[in-house]
PDB file of N, CA and C in Angstrom:
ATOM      1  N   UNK A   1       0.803  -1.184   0.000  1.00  0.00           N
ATOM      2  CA  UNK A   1       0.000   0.000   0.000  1.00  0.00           C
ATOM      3  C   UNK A   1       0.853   1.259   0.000  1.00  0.00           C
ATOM      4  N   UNK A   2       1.827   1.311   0.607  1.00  0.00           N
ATOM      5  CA  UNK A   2       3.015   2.354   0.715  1.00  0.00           C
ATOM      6  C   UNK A   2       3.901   2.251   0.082  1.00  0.00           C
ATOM      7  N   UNK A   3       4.151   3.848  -1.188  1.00  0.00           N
ATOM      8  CA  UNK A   3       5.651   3.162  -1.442  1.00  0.00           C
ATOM      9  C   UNK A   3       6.332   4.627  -1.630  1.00  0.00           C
ATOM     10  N   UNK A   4       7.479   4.250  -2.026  1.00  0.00           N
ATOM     11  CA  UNK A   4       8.320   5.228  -2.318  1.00  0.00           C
ATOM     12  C   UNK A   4       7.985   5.831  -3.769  1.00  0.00           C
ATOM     13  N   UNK A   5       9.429   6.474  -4.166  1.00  0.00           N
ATOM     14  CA  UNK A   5       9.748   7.128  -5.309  1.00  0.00           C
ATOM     15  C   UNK A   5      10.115   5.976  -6.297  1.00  0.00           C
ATOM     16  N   UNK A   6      11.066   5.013  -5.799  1.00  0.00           N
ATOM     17  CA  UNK A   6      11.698   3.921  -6.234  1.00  0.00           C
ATOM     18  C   UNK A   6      10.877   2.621  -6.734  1.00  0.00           C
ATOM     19  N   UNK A   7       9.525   3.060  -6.068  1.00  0.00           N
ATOM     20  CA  UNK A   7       8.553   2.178  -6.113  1.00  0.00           C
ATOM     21  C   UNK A   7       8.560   0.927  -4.864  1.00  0.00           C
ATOM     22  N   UNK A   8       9.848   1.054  -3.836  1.00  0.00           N
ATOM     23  CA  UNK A   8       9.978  -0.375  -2.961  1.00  0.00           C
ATOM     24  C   UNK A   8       8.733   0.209  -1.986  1.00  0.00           C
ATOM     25  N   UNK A   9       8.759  -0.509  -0.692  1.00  0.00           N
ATOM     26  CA  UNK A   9       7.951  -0.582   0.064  1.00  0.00           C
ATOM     27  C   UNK A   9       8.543   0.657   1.292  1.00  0.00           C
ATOM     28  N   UNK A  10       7.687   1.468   1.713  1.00  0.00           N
ATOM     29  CA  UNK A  10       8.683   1.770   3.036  1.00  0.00           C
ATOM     30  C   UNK A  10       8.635   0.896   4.022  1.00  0.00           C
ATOM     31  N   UNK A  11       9.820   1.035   4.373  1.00  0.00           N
ATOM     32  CA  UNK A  11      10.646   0.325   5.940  1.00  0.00           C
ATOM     33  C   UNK A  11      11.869   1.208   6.578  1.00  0.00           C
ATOM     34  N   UNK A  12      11.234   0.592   7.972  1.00  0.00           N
ATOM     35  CA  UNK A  12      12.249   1.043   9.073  1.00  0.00           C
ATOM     36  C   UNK A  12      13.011   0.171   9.207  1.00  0.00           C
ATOM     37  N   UNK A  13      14.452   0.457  10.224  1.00  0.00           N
ATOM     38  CA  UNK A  13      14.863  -0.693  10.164  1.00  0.00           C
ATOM     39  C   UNK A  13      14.499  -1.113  12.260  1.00  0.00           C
ATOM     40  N   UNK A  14      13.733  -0.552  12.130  1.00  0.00           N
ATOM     41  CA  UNK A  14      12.997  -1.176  13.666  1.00  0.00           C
ATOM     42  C   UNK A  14      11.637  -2.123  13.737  1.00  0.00           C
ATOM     43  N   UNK A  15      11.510  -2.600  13.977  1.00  0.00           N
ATOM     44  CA  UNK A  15      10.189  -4.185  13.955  1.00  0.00           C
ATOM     45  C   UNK A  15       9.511  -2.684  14.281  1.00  0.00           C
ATOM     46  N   UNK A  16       8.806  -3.331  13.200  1.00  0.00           N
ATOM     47  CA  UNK A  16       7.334  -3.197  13.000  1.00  0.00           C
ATOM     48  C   UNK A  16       6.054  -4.281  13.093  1.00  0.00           C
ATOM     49  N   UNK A  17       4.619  -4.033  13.597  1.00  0.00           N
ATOM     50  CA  UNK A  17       3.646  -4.491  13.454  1.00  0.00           C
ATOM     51  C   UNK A  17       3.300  -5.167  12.163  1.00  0.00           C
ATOM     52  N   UNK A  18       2.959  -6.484  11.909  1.00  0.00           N
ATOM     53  CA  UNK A  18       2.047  -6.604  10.609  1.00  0.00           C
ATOM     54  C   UNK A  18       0.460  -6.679  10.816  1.00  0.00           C
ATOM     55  N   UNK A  19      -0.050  -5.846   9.915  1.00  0.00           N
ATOM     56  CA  UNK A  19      -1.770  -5.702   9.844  1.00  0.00           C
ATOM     57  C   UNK A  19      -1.991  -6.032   8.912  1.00  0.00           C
ATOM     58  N   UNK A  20      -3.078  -6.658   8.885  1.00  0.00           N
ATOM     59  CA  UNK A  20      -4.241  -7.075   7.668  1.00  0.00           C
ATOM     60  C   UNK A  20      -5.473  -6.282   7.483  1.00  0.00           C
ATOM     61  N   UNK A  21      -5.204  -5.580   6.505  1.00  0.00           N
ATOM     62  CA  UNK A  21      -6.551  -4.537   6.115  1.00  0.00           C
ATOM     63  C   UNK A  21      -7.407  -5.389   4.859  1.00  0.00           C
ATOM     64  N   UNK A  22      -8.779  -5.344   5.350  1.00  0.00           N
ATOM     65  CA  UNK A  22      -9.665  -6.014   4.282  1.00  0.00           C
ATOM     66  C   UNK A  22     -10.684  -4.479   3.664  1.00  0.00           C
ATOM     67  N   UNK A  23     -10.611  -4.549   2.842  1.00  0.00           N
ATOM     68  CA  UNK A  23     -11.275  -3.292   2.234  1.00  0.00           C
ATOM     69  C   UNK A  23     -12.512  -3.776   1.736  1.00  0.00           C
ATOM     70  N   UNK A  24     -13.673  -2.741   1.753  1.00  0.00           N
ATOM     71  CA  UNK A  24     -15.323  -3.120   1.649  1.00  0.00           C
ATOM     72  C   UNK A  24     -15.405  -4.223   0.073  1.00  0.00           C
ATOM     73  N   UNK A  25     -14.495  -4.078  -0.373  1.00  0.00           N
ATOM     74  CA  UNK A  25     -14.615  -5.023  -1.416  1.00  0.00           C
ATOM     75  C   UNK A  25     -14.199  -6.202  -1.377  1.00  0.00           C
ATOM     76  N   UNK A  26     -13.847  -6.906   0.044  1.00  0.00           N
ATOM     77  CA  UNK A  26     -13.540  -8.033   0.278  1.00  0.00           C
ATOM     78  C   UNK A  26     -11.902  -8.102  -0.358  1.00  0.00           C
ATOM     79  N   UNK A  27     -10.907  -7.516  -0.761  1.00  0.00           N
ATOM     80  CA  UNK A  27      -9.687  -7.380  -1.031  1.00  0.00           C
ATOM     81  C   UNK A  27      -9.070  -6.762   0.007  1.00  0.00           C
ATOM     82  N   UNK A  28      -7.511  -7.865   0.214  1.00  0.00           N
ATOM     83  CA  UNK A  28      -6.803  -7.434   1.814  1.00  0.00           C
ATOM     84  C   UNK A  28      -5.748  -7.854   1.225  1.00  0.00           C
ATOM     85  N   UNK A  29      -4.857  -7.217   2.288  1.00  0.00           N
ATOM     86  CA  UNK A  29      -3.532  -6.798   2.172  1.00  0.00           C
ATOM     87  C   UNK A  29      -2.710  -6.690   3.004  1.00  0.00           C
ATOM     88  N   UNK A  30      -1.765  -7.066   3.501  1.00  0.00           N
ATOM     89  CA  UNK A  30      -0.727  -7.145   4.795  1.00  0.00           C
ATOM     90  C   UNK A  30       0.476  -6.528   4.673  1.00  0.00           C
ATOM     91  N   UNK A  31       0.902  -5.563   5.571  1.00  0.00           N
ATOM     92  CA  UNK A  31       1.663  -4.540   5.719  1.00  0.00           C
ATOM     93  C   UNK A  31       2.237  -4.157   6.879  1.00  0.00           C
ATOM     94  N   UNK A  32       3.279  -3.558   6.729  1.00  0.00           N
ATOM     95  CA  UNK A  32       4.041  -3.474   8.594  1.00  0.00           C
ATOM     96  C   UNK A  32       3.255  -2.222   8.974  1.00  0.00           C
ATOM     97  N   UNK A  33       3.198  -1.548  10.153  1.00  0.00           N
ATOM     98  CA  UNK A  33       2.940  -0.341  10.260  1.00  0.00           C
ATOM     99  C   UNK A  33       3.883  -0.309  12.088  1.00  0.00           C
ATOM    100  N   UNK A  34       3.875   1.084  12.081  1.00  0.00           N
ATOM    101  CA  UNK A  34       4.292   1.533  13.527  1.00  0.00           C
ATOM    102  C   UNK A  34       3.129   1.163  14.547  1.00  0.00           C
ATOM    103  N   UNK A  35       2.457   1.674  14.542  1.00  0.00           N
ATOM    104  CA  UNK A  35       1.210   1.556  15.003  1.00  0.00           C
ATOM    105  C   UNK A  35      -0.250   1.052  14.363  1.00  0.00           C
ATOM    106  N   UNK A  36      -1.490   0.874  15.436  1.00  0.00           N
ATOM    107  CA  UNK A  36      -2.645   0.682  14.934  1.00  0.00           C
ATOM    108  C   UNK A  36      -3.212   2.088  14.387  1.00  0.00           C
ATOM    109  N   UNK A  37      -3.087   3.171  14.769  1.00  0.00           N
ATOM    110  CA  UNK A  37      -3.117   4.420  14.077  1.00  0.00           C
ATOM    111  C   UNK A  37      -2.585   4.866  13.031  1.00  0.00           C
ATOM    112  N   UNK A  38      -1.190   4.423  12.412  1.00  0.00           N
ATOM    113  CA  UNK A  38      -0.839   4.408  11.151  1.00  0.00           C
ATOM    114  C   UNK A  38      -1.630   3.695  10.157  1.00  0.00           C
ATOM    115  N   UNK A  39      -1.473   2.663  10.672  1.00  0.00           N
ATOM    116  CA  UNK A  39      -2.411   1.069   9.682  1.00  0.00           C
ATOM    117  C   UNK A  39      -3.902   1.639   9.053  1.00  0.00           C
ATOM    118  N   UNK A  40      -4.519   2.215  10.390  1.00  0.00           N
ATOM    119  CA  UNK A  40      -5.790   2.700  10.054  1.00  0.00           C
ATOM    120  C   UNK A  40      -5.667   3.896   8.928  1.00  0.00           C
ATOM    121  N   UNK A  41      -5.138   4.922   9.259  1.00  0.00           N
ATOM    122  CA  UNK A  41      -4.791   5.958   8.751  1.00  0.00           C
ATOM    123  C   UNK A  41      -4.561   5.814   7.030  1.00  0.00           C
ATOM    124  N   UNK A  42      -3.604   5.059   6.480  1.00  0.00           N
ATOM    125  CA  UNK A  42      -3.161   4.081   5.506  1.00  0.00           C
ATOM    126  C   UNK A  42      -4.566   3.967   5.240  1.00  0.00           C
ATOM    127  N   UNK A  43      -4.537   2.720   5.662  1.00  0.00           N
ATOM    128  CA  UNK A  43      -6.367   1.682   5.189  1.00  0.00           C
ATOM    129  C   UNK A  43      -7.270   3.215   4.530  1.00  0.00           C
ATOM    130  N   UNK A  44      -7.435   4.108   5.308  1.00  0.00           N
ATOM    131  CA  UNK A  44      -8.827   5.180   4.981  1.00  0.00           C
ATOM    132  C   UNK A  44      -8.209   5.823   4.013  1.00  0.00           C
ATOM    133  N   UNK A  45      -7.301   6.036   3.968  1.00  0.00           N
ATOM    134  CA  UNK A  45      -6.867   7.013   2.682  1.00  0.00           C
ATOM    135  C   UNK A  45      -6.796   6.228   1.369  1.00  0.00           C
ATOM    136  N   UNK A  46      -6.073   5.188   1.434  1.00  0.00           N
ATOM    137  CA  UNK A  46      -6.652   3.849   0.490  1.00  0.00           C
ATOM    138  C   UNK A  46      -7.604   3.803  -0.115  1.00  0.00           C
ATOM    139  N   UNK A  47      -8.547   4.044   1.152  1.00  0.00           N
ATOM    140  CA  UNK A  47     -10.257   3.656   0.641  1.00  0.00           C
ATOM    141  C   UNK A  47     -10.875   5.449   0.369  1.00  0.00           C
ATOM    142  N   UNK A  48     -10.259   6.075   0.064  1.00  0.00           N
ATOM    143  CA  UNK A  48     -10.449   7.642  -0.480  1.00  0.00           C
ATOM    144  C   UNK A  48     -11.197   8.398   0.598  1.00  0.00           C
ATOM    145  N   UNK A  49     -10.865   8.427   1.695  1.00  0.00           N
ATOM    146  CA  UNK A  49     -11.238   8.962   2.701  1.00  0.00           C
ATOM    147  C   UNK A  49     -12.403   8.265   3.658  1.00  0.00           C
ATOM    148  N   UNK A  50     -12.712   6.763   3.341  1.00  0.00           N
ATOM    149  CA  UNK A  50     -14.030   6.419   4.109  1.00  0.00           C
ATOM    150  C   UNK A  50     -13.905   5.473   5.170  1.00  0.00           C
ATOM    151  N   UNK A  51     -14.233   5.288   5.893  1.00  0.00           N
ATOM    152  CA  UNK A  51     -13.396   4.301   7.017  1.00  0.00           C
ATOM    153  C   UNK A  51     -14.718   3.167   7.033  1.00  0.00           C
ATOM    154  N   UNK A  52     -16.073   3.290   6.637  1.00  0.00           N
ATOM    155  CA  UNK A  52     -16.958   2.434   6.885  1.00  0.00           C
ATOM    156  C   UNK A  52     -16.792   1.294   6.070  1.00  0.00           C
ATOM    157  N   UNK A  53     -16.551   0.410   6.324  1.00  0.00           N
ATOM    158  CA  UNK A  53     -16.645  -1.394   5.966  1.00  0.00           C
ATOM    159  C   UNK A  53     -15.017  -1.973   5.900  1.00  0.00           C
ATOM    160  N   UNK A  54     -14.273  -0.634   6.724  1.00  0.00           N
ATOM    161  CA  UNK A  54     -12.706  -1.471   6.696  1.00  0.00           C
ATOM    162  C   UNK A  54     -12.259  -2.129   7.897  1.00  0.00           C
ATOM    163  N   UNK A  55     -11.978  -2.899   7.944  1.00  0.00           N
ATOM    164  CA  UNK A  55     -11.442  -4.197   8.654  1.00  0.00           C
ATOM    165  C   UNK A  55     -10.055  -4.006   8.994  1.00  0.00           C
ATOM    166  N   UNK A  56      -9.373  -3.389   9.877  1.00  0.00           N
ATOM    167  CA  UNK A  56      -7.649  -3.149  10.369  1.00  0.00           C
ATOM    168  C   UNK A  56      -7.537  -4.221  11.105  1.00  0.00           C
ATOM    169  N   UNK A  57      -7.284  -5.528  11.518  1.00  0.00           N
ATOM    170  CA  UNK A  57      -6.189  -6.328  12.321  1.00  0.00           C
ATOM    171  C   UNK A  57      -4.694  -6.216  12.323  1.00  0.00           C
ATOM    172  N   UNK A  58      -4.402  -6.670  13.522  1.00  0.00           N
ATOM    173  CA  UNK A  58      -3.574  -6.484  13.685  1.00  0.00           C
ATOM    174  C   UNK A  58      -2.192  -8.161  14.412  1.00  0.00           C
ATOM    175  N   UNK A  59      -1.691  -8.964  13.163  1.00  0.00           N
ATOM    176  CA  UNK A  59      -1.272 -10.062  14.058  1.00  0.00           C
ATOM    177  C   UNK A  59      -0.193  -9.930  15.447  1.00  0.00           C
ATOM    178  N   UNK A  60      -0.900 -11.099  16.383  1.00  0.00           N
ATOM    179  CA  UNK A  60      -0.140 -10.829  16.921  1.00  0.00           C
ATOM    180  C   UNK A  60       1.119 -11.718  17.364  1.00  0.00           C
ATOM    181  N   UNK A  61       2.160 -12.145  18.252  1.00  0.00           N
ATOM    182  CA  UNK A  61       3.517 -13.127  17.831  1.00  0.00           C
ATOM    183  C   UNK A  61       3.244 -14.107  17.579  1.00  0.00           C
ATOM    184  N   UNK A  62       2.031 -14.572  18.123  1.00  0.00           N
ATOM    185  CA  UNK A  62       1.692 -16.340  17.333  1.00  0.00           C
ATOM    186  C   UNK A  62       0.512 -16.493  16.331  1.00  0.00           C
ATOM    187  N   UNK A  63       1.034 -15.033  15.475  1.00  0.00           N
ATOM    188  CA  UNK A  63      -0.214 -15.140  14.309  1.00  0.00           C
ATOM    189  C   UNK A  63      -1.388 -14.807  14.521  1.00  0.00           C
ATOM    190  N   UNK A  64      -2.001 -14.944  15.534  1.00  0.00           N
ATOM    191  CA  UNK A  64      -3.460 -14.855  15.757  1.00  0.00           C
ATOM    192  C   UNK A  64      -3.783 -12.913  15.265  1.00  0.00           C
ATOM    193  N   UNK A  65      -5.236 -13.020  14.798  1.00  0.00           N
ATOM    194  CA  UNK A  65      -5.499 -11.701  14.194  1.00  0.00           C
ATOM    195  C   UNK A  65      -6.284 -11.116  15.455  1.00  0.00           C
ATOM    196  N   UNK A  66      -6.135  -9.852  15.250  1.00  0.00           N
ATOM    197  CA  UNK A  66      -6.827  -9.036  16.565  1.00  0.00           C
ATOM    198  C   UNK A  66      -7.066  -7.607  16.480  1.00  0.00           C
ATOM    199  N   UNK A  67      -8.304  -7.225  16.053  1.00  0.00           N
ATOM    200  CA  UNK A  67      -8.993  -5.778  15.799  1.00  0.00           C
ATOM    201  C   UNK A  67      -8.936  -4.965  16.387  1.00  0.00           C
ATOM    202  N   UNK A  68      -7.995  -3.795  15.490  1.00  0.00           N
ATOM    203  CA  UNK A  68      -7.935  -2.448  16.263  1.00  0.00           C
ATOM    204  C   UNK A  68      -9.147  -1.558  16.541  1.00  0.00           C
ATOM    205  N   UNK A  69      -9.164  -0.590  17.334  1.00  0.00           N
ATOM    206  CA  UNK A  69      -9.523   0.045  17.896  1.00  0.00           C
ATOM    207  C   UNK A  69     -10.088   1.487  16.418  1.00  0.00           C
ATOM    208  N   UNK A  70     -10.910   1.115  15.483  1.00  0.00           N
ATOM    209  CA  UNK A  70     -11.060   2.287  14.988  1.00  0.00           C
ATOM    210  C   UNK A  70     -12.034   3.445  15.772  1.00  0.00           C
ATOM    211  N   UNK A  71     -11.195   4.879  15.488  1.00  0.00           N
ATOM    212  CA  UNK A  71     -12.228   5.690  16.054  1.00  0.00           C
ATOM    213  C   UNK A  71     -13.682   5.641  14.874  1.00  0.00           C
ATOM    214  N   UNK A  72     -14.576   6.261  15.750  1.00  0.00           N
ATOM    215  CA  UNK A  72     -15.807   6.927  15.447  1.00  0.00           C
ATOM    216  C   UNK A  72     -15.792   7.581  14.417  1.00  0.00           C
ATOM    217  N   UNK A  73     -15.930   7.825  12.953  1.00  0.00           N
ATOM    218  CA  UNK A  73     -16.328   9.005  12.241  1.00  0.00           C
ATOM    219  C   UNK A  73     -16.659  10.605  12.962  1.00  0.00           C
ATOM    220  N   UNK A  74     -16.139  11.166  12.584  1.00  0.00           N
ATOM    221  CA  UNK A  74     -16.443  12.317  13.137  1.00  0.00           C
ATOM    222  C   UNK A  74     -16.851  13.249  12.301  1.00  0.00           C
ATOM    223  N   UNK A  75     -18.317  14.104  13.225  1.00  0.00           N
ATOM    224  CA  UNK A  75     -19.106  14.670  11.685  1.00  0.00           C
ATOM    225  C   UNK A  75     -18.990  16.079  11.947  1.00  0.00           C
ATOM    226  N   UNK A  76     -18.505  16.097  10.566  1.00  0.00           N
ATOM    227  CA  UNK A  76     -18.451  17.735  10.389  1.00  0.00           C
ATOM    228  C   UNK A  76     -19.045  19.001  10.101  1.00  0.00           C
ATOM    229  N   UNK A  77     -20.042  18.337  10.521  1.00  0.00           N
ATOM    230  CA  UNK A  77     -21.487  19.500   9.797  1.00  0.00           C
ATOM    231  C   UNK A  77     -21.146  20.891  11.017  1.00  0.00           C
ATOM    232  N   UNK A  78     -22.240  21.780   9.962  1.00  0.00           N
ATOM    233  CA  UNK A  78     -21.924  22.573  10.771  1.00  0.00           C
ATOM    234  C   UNK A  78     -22.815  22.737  12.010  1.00  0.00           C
ATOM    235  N   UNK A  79     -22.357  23.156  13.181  1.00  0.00           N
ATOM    236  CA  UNK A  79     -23.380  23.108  13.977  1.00  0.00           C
ATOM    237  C   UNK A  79     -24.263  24.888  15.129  1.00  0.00           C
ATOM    238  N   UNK A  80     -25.076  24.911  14.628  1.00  0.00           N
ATOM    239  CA  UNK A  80     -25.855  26.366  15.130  1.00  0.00           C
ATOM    240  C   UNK A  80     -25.565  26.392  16.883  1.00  0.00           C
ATOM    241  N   UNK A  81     -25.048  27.726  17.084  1.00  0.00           N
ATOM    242  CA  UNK A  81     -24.779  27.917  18.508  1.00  0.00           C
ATOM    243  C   UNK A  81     -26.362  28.090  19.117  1.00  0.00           C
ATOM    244  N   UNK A  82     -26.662  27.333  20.025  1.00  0.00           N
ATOM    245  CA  UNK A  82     -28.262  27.154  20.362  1.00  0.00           C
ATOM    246  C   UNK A  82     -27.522  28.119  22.017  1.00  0.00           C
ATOM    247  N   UNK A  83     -28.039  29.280  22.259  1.00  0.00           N
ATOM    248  CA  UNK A  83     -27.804  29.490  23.566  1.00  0.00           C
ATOM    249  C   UNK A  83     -29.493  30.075  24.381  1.00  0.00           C
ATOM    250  N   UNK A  84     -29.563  29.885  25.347  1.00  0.00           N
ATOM    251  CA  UNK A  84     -30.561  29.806  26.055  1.00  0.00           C
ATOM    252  C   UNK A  84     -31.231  31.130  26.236  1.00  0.00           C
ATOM    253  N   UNK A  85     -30.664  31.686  25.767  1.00  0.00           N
ATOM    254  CA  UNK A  85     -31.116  33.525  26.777  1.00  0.00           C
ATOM    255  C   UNK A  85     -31.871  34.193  25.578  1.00  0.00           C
TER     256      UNK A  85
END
């Protein structure tokens, strides 16, 4: 999902996480990330800004998969100052 100029992959040379992102179209993909906040971050921009029907796991040392923590959508409408007086 990430790449350079060169076209390789980015990497650190510090262990990284591997996650499995499944995208609303049932297509997934496994990738290191720093964090579950990168991974996610990645995944939504991927999916052109939408975070609804994406799937972030995250393995953990004996393989097993385990779901991050996505935030909430947050809505941006605008909202009318309602004051009482």
């Amino acid at each position: 999902m990430r790449t350079v100029a060169g076209g390789g992959s980015t990497r650190n040379s510090r262990c990284m996480d591997r996650y499995k992102i499944t995208m609303p179209d049932g297509s997934s993909t496994e990738e290191p990330f720093d964090s579950d906040k990168e991974a996610i971050a990645c995944a939504v921009d991927a999916n052109r800004g939408v975070s609804k029907h994406l799937v972030v796991e995250k393995y953990t040392a004996d393989g097993r998969l385990i779901p991050t923590a996505q935030a909430p959508a947050k809505h941006k409408g605008h909202h009318k100052n309602r004051s009482n007086s």
